[in-house]
C-alpha atoms as a PDB file:
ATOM      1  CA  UNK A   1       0.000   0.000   0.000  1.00  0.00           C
ATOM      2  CA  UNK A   2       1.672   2.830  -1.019  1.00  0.00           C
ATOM      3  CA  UNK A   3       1.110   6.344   1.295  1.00  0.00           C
ATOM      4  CA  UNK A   4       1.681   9.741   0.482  1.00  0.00           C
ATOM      5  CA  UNK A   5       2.467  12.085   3.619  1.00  0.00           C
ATOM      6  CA  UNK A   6       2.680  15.924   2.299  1.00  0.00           C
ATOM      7  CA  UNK A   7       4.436  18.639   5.107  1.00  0.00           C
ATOM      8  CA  UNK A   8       5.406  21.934   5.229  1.00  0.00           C
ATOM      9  CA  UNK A   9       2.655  23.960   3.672  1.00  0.00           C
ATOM     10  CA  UNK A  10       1.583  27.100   5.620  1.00  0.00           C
ATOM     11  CA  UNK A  11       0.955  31.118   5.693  1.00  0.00           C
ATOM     12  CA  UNK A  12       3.530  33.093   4.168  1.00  0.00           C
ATOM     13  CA  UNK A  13       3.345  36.658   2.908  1.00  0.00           C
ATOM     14  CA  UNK A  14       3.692  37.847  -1.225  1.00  0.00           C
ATOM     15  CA  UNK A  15       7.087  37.312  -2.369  1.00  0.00           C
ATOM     16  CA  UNK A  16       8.195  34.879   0.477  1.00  0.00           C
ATOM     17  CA  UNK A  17       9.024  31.327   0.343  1.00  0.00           C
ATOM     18  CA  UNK A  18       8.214  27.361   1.256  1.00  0.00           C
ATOM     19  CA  UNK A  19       9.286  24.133   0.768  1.00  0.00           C
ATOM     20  CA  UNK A  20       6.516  21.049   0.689  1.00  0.00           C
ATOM     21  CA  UNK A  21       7.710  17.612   1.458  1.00  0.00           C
ATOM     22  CA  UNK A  22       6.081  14.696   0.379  1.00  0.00           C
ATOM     23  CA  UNK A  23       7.300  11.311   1.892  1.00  0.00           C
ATOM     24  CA  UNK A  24       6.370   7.816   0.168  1.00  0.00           C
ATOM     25  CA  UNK A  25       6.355   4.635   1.711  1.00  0.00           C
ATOM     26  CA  UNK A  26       5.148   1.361   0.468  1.00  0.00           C
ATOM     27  CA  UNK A  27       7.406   0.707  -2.129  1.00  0.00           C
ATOM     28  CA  UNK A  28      10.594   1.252  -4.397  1.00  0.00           C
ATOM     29  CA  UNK A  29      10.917   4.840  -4.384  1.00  0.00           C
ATOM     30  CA  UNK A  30      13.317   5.827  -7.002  1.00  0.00           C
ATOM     31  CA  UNK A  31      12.002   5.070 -10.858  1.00  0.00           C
ATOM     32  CA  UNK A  32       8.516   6.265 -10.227  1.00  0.00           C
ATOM     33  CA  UNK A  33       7.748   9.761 -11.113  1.00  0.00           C
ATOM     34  CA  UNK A  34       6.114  11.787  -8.319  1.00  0.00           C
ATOM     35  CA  UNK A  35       3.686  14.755  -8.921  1.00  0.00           C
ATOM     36  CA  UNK A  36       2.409  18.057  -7.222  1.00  0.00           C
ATOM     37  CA  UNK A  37      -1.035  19.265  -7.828  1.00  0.00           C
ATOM     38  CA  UNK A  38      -2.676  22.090  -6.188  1.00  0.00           C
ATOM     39  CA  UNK A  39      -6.594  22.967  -5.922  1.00  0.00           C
ATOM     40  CA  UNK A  40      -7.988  25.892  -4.803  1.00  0.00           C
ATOM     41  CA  UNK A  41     -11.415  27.074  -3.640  1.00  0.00           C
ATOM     42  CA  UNK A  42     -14.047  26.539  -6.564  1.00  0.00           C
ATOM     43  CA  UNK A  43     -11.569  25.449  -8.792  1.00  0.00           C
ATOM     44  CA  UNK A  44     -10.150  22.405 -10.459  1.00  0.00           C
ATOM     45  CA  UNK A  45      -7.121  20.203  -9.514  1.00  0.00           C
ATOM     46  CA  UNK A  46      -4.279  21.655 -10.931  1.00  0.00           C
ATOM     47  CA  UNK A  47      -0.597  20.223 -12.424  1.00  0.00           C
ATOM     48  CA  UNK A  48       1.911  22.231 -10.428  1.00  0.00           C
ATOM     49  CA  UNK A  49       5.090  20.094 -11.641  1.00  0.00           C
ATOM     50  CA  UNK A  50       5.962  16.694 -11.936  1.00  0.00           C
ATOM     51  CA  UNK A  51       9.398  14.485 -12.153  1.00  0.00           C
ATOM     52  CA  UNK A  52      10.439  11.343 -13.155  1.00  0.00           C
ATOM     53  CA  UNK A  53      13.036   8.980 -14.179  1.00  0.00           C
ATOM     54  CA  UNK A  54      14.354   8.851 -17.687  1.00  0.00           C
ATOM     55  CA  UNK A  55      17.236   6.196 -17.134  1.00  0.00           C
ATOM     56  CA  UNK A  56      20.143   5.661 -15.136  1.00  0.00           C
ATOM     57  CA  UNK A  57      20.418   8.564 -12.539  1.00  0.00           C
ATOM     58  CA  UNK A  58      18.796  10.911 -14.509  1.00  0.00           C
ATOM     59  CA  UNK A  59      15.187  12.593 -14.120  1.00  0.00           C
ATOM     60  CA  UNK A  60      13.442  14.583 -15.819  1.00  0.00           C
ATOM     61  CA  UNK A  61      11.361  18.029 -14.502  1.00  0.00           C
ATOM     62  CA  UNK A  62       7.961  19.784 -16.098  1.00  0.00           C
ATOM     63  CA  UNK A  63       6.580  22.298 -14.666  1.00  0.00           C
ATOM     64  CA  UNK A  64       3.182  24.405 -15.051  1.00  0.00           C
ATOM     65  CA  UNK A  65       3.763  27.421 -16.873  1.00  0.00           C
ATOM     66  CA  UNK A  66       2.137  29.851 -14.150  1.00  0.00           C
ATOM     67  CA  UNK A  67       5.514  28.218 -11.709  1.00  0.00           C
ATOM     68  CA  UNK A  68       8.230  28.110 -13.905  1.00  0.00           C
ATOM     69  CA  UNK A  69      11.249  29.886 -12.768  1.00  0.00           C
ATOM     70  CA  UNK A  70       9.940  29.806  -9.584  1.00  0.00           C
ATOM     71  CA  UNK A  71       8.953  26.600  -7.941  1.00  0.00           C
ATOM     72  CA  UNK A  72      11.367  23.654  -7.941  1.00  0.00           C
ATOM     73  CA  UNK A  73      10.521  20.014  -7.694  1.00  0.00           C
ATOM     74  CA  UNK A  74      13.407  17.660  -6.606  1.00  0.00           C
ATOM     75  CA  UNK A  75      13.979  14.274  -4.730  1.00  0.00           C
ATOM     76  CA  UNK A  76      15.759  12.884  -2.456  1.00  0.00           C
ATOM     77  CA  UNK A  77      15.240   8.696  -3.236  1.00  0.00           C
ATOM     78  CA  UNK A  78      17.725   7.454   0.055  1.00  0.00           C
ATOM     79  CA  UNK A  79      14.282   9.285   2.035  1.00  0.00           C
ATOM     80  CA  UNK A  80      11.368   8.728  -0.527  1.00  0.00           C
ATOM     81  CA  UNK A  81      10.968  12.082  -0.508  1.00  0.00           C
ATOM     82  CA  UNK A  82      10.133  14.250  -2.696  1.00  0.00           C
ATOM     83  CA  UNK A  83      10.417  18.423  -2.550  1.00  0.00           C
ATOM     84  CA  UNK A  84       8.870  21.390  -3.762  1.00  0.00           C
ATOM     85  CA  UNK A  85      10.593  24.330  -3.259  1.00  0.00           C
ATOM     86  CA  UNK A  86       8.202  27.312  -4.088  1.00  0.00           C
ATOM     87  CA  UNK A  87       9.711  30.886  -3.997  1.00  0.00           C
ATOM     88  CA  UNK A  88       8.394  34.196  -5.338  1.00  0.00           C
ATOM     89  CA  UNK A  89       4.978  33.328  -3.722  1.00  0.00           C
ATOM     90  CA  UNK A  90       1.764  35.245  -5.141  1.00  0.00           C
ATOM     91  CA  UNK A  91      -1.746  35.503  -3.565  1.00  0.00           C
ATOM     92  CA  UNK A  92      -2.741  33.523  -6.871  1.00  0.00           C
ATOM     93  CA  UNK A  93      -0.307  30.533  -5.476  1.00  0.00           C
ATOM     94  CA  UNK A  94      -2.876  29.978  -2.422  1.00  0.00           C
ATOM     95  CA  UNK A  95      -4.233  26.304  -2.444  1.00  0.00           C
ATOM     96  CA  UNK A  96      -4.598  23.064  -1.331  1.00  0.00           C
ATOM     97  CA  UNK A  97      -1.196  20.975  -2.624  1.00  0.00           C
ATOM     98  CA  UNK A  98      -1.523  17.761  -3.347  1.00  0.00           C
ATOM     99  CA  UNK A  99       1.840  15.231  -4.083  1.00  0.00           C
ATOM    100  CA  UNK A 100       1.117  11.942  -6.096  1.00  0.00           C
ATOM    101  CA  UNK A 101       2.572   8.509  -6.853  1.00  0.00           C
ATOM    102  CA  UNK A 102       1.036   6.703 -10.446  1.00  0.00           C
ATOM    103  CA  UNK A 103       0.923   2.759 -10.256  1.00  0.00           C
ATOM    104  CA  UNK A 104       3.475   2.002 -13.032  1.00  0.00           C
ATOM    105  CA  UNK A 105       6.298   3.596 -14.507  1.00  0.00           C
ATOM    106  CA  UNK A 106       5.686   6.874 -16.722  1.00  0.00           C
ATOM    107  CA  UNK A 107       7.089   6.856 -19.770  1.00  0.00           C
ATOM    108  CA  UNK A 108       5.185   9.620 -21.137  1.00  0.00           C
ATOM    109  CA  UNK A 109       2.519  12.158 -19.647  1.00  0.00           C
ATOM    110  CA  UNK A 110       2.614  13.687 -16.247  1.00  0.00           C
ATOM    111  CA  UNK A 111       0.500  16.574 -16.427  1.00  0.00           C
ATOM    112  CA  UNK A 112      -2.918  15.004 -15.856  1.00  0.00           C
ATOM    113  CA  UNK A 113      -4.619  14.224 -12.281  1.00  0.00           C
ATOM    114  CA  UNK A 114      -5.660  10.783 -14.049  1.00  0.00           C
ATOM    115  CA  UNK A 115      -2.512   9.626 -14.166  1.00  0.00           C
ATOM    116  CA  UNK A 116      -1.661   9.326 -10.836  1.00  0.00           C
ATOM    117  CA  UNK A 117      -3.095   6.651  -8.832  1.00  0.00           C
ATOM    118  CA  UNK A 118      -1.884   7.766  -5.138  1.00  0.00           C
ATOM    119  CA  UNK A 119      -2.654  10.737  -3.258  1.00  0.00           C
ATOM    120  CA  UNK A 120      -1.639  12.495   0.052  1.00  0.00           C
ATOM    121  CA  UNK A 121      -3.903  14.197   2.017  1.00  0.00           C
ATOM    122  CA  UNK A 122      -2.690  17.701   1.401  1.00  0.00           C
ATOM    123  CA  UNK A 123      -1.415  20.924   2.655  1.00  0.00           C
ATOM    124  CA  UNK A 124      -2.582  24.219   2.814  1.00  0.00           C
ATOM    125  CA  UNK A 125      -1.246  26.847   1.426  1.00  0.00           C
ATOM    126  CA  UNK A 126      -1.681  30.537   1.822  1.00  0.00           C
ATOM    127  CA  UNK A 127      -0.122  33.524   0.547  1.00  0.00           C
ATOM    128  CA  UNK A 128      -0.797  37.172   1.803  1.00  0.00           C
ATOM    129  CA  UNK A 129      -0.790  40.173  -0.460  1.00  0.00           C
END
């Protein structure tokens, strides 16, 4: 049974910083791509940014275009954990953020809530103008 445990979410003012951790546990860790949604109130689950492995030690980042050059997804596989490191924070940033875990290995894809299969519980996240 694989479980998704998302920390570090929280109230920060316009232009601050955070970093979410998300820690996995119930299996292998390191060739399956993890994923950070976000929802807010009234609106649809969102793709935030995704990574996964694309051989050997290498992996692969996407991120939404409304958090590029500002949020940074990264892992750390010797703790099944995986990071998001969100700086430059807007009002428009405030949500719910989800991490996820898909069943098999993702070849292609990664932007779509269906193609994850496990979810954390999520952390709230709220930024002050």
């Amino acid at each position: 049974q694989v479980q998704l445990v998302e920390s570090g979410g929280g109230l920060v003012q316009a232009g601050g910083s955070l970093r979410l951790s998300c820690a996995a546990s119930g299996r292998t860790f390191s060739r399956y791509a993890m994923g950070w949604f976000r929802q807010a109130p009234g609106k649809e689950r969102e793709f935030v940014a995704f990574i996964k492995w694309s051989g050997g030690s290498t992996y692969y980042a996407d991120y939404a275009d409304s958090v590029k050059g500002r949020f940074t997804i990264s892992r750390d596989n010797a703790k099944n954990t995986v990071y998001l490191q969100m700086n430059s924070l807007k009002p428009e940033d405030t949500a719910v953020y989800y991490c996820a875990a898909p069943d098999r290995l993702m070849v292609v894809g990664g932007r779509r809530p269906g193609e994850y299969d496990y979810w954390g519980q999520g952390t709230q996240v709220t930024v002050s103008s």
